[in-house]
N, C-alpha and C. Protein backbone atom coordinates (compact mmCIF):
# COMPACT_ATOMS: atom_id res chain seq x y z
N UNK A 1 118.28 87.90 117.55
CA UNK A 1 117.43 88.83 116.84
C UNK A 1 116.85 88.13 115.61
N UNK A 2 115.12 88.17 115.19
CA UNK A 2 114.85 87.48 114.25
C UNK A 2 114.90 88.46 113.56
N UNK A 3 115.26 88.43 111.79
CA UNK A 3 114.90 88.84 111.11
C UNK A 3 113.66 88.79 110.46
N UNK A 4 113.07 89.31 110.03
CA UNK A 4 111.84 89.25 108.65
C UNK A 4 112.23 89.24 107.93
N UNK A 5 111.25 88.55 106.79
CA UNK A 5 111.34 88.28 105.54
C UNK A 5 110.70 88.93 104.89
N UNK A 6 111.31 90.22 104.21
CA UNK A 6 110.61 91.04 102.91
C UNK A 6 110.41 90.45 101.57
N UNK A 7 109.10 90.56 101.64
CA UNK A 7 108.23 90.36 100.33
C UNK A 7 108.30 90.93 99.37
N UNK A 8 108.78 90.97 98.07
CA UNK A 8 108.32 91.25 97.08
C UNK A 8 107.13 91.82 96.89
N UNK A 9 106.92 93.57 96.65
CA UNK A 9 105.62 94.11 96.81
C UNK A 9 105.62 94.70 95.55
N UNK A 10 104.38 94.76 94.36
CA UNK A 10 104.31 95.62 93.38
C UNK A 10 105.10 96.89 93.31
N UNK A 11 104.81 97.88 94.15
CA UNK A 11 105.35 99.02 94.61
C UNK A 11 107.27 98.67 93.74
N UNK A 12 107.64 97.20 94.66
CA UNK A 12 109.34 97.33 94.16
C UNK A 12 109.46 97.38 92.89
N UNK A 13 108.39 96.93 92.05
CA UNK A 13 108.94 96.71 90.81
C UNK A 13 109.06 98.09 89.78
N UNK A 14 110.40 98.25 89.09
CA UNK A 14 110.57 99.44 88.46
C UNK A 14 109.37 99.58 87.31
N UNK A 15 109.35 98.37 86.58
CA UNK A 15 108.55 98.49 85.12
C UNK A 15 106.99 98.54 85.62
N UNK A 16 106.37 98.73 86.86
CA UNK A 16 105.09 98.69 87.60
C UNK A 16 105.05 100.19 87.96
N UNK A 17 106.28 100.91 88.79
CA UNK A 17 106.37 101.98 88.51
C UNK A 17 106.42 103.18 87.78
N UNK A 18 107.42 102.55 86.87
CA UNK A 18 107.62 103.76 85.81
C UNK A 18 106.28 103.79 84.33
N UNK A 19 105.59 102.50 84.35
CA UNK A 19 104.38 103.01 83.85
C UNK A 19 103.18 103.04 84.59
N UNK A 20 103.17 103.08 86.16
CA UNK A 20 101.70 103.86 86.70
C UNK A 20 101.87 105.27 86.56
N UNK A 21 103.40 105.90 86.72
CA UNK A 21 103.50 107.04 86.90
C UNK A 21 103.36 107.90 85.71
N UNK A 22 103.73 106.69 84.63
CA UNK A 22 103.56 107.31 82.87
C UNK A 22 102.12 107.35 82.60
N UNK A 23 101.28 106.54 83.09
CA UNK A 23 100.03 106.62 82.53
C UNK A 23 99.26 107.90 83.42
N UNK A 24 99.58 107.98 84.24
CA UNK A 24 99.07 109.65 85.12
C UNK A 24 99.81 110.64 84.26
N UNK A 25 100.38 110.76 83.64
CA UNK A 25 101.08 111.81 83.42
C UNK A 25 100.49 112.31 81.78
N UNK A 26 100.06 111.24 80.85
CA UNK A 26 99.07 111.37 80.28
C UNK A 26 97.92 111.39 80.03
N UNK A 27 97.72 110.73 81.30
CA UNK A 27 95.90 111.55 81.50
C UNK A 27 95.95 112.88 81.65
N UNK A 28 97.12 113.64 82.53
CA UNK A 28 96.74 114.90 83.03
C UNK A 28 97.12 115.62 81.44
N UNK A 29 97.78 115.17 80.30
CA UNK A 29 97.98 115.79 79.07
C UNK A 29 96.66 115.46 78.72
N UNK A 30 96.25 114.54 78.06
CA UNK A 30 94.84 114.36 77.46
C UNK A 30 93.69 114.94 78.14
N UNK A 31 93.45 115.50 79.25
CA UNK A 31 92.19 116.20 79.64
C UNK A 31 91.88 117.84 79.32
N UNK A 32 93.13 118.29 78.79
CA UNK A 32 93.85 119.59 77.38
C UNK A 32 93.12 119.46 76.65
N UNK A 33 93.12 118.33 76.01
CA UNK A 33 92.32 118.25 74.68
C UNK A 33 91.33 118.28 73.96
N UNK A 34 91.09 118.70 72.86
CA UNK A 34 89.67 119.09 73.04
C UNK A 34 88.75 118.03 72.52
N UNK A 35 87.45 117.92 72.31
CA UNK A 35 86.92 116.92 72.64
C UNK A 35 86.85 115.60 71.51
N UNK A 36 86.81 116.14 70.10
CA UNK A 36 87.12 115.43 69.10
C UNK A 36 88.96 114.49 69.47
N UNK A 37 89.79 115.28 69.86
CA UNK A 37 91.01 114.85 69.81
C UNK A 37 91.11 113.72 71.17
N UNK A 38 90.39 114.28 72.24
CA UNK A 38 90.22 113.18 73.58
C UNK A 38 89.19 111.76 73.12
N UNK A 39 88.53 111.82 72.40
CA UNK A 39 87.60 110.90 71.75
C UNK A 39 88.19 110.06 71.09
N UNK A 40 89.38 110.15 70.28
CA UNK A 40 89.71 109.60 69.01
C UNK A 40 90.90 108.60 69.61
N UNK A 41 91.83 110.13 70.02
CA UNK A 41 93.24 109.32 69.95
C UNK A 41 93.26 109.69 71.60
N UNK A 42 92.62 110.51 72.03
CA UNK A 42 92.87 110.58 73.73
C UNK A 42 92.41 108.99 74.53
N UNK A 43 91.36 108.86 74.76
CA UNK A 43 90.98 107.50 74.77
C UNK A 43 91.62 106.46 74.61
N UNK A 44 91.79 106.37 73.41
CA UNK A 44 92.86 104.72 73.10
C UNK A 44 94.54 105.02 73.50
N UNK A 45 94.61 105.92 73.12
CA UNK A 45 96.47 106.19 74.28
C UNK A 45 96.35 105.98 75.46
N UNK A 46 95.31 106.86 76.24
CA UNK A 46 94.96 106.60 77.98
C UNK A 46 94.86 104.95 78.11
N UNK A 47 94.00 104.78 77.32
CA UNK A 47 93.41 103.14 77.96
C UNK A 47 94.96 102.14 77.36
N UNK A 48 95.64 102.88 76.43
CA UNK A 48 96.82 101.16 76.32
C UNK A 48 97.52 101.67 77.49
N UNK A 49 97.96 103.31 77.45
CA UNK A 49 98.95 103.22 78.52
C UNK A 49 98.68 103.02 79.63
N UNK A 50 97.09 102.87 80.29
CA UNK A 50 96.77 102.60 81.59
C UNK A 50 97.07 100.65 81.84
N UNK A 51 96.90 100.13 80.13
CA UNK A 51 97.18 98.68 80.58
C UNK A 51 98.50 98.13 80.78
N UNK A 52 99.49 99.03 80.73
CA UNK A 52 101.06 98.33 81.02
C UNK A 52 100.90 98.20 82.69
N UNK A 53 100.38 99.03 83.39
CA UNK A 53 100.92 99.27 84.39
C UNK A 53 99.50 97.82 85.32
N UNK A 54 98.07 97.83 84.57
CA UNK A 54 97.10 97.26 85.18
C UNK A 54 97.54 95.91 84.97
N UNK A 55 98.42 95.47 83.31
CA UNK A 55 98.52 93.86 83.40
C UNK A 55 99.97 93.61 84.35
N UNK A 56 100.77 94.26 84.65
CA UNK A 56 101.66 93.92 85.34
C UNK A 56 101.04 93.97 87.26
N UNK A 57 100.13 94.93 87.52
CA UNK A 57 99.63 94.45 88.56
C UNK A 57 98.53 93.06 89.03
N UNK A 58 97.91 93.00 87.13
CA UNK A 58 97.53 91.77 87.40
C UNK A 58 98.04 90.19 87.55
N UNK A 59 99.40 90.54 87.10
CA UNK A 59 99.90 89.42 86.99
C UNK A 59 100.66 89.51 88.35
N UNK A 60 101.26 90.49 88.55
CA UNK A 60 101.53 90.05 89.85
C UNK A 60 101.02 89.44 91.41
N UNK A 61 99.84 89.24 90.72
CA UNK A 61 98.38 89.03 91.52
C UNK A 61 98.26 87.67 91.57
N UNK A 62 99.16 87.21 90.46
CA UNK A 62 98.32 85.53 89.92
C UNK A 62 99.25 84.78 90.81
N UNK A 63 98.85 83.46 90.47
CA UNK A 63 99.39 82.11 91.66
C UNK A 63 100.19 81.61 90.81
N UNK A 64 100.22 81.47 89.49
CA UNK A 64 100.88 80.42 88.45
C UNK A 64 101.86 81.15 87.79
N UNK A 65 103.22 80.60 87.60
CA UNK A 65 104.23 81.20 86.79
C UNK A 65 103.66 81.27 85.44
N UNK A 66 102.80 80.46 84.83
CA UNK A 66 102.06 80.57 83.57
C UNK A 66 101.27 81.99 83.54
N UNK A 67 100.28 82.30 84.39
CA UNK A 67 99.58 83.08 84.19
C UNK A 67 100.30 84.40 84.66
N UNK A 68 100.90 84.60 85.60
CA UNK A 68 102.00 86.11 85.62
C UNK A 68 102.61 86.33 84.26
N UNK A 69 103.21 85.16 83.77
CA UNK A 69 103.73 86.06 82.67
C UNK A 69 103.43 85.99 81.44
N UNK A 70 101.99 85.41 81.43
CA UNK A 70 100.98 85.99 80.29
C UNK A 70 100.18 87.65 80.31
N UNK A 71 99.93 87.59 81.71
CA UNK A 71 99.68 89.28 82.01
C UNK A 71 100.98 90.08 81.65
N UNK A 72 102.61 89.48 82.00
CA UNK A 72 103.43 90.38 81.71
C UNK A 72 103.73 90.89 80.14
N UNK A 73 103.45 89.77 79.42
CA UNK A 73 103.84 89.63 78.22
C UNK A 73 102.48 90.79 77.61
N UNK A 74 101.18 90.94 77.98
CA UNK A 74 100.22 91.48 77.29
C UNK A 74 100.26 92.75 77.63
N UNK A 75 101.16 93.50 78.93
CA UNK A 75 101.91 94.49 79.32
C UNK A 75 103.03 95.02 77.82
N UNK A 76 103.56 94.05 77.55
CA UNK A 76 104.47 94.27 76.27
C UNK A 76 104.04 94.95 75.05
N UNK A 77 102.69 94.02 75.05
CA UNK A 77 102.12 94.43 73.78
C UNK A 77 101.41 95.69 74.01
N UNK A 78 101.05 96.29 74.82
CA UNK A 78 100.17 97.34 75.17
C UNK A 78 101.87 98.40 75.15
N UNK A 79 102.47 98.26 75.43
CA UNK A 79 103.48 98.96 75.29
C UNK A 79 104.27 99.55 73.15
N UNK A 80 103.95 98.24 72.86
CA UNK A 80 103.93 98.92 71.43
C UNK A 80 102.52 99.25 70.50
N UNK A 81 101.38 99.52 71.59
CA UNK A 81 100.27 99.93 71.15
C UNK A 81 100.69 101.71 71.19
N UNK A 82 101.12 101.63 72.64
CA UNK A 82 101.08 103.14 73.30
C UNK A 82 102.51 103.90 72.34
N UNK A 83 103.37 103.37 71.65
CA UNK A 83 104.41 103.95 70.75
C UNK A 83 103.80 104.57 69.75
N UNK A 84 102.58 103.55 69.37
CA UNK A 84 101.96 103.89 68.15
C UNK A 84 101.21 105.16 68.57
N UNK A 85 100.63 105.28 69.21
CA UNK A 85 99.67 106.32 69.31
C UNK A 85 100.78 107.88 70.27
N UNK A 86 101.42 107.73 70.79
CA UNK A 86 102.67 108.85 70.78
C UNK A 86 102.88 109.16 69.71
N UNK A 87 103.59 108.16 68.81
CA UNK A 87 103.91 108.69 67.24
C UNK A 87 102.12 109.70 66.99
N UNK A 88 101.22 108.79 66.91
CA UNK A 88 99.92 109.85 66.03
C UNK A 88 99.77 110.89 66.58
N UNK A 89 100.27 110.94 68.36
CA UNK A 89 99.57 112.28 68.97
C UNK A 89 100.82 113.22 68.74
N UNK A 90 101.93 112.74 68.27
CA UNK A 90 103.25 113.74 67.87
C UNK A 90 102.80 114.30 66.55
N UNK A 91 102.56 113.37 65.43
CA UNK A 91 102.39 113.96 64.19
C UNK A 91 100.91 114.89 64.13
N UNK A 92 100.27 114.85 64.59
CA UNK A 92 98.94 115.68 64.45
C UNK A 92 98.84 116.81 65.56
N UNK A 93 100.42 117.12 66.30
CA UNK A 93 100.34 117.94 67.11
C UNK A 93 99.65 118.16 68.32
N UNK A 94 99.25 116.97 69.16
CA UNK A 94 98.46 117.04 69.90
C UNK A 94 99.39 116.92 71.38
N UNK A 95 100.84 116.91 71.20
CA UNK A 95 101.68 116.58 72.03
C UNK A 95 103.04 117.86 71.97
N UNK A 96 103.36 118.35 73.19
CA UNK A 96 104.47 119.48 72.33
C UNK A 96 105.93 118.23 72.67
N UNK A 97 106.84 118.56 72.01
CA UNK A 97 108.15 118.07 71.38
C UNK A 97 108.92 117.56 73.09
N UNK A 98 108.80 118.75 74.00
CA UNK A 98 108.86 117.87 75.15
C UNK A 98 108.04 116.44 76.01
N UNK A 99 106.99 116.83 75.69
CA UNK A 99 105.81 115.57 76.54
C UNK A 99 105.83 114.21 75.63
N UNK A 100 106.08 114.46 74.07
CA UNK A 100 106.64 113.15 73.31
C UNK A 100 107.92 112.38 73.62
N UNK A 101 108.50 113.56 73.48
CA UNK A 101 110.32 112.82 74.14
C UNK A 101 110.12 112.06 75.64
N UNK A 102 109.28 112.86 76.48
CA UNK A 102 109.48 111.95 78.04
C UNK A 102 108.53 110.98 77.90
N UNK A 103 107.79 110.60 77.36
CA UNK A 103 106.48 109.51 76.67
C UNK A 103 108.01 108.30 76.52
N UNK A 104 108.01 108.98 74.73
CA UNK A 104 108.64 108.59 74.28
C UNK A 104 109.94 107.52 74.83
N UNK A 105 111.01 108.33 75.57
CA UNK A 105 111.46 107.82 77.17
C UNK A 105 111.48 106.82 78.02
N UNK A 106 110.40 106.62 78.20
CA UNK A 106 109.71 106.49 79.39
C UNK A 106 109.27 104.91 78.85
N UNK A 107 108.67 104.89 77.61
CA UNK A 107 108.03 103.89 77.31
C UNK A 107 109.31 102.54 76.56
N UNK A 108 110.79 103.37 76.04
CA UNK A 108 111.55 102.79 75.82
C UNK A 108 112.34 102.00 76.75
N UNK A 109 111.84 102.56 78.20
CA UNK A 109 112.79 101.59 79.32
C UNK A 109 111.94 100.30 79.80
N UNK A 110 110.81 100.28 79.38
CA UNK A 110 109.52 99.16 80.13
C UNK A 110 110.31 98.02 78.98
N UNK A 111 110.55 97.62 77.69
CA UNK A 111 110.50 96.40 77.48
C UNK A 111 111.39 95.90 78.02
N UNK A 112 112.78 95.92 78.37
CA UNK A 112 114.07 95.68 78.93
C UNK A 112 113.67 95.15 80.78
N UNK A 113 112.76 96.29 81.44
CA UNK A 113 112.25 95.82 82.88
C UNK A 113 111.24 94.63 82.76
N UNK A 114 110.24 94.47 81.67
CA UNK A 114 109.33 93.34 82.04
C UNK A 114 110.26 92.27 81.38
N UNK A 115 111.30 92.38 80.64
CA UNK A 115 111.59 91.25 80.08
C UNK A 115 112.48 90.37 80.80
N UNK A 116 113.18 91.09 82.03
CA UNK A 116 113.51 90.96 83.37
C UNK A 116 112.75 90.25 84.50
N UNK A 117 111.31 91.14 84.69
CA UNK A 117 110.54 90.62 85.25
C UNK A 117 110.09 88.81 85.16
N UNK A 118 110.03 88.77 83.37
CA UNK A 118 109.49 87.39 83.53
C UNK A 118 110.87 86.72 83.69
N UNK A 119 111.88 87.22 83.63
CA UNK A 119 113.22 85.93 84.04
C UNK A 119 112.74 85.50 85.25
N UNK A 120 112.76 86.98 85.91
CA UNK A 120 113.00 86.53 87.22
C UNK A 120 111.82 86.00 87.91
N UNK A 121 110.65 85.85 87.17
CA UNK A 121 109.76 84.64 87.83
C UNK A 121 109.86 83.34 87.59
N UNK A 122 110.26 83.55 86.11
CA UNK A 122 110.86 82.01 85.52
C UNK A 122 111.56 81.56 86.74
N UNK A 123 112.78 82.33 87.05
CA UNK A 123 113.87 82.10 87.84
C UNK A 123 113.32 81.13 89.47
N UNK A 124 112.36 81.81 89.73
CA UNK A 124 111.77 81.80 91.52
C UNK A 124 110.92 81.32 91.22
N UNK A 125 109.84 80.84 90.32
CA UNK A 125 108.84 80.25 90.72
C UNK A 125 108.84 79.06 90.27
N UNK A 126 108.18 77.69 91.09
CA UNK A 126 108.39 76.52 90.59
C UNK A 126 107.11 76.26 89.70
N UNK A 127 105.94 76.87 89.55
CA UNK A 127 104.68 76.43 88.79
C UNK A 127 104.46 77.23 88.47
């Protein structure tokens, strides 16, 4: 009996997961808002939190252990963009006390998974 060899697919990765599913979950909050508040701070929350999940698919895209975990690492930083702007959409009330906490959450488990992630390319990839 041959076996196959399973691939490593975006889909497996937790920190690819748990922020595509975070960044849907604040779009469907920010389209609430009204239009001054979607303009300001709706916008730039959507767009960092849409980039954790876009640079980790981009990097998982790339050929070079260099360039994956320069996309992973800019995943990082978009991750303490999106803290910042939770905190503004908490303090100006644009968030109720539940949808901050699971934000909030949610965004505290991604540095620990990508910082994983790049071991484990370090680990497996030779270039």
């Amino acid at each position: 009996m041959v076996m196959k060899k399973k691939y490593l697919q975006l889909n497996d990765l937790d920190a690819y997961k748990i922020s595509f599913n975070l960044s849907n979950y604040i779009w469907d909050i920010v389209l609430r808002w009204d239009y001054f508040a979607k303009d300001t701070i709706g916008k730039q929350f959507a767009r960092s939190i849409d980039s954790i999940s876009s640079n980790i698919a981009e990097g998982f895209g790339r050929y070079t252990k260099k360039d994956k975990i320069n996309f992973y690492r800019y995943s990082y930083g978009s991750i303490k963009e999106s803290l910042d702007w939770n905190e503004k959409a908490k303090i100006r009330k644009l968030l109720s006390d539940e949808e901050y906490s699971h934000i909030f959450q949610e965004l505290q488990k991604l540095p620990k998974l990508i910082n994983q992630l790049i071991q484990y390319t370090n680990q497996k990839l030779q270039q």
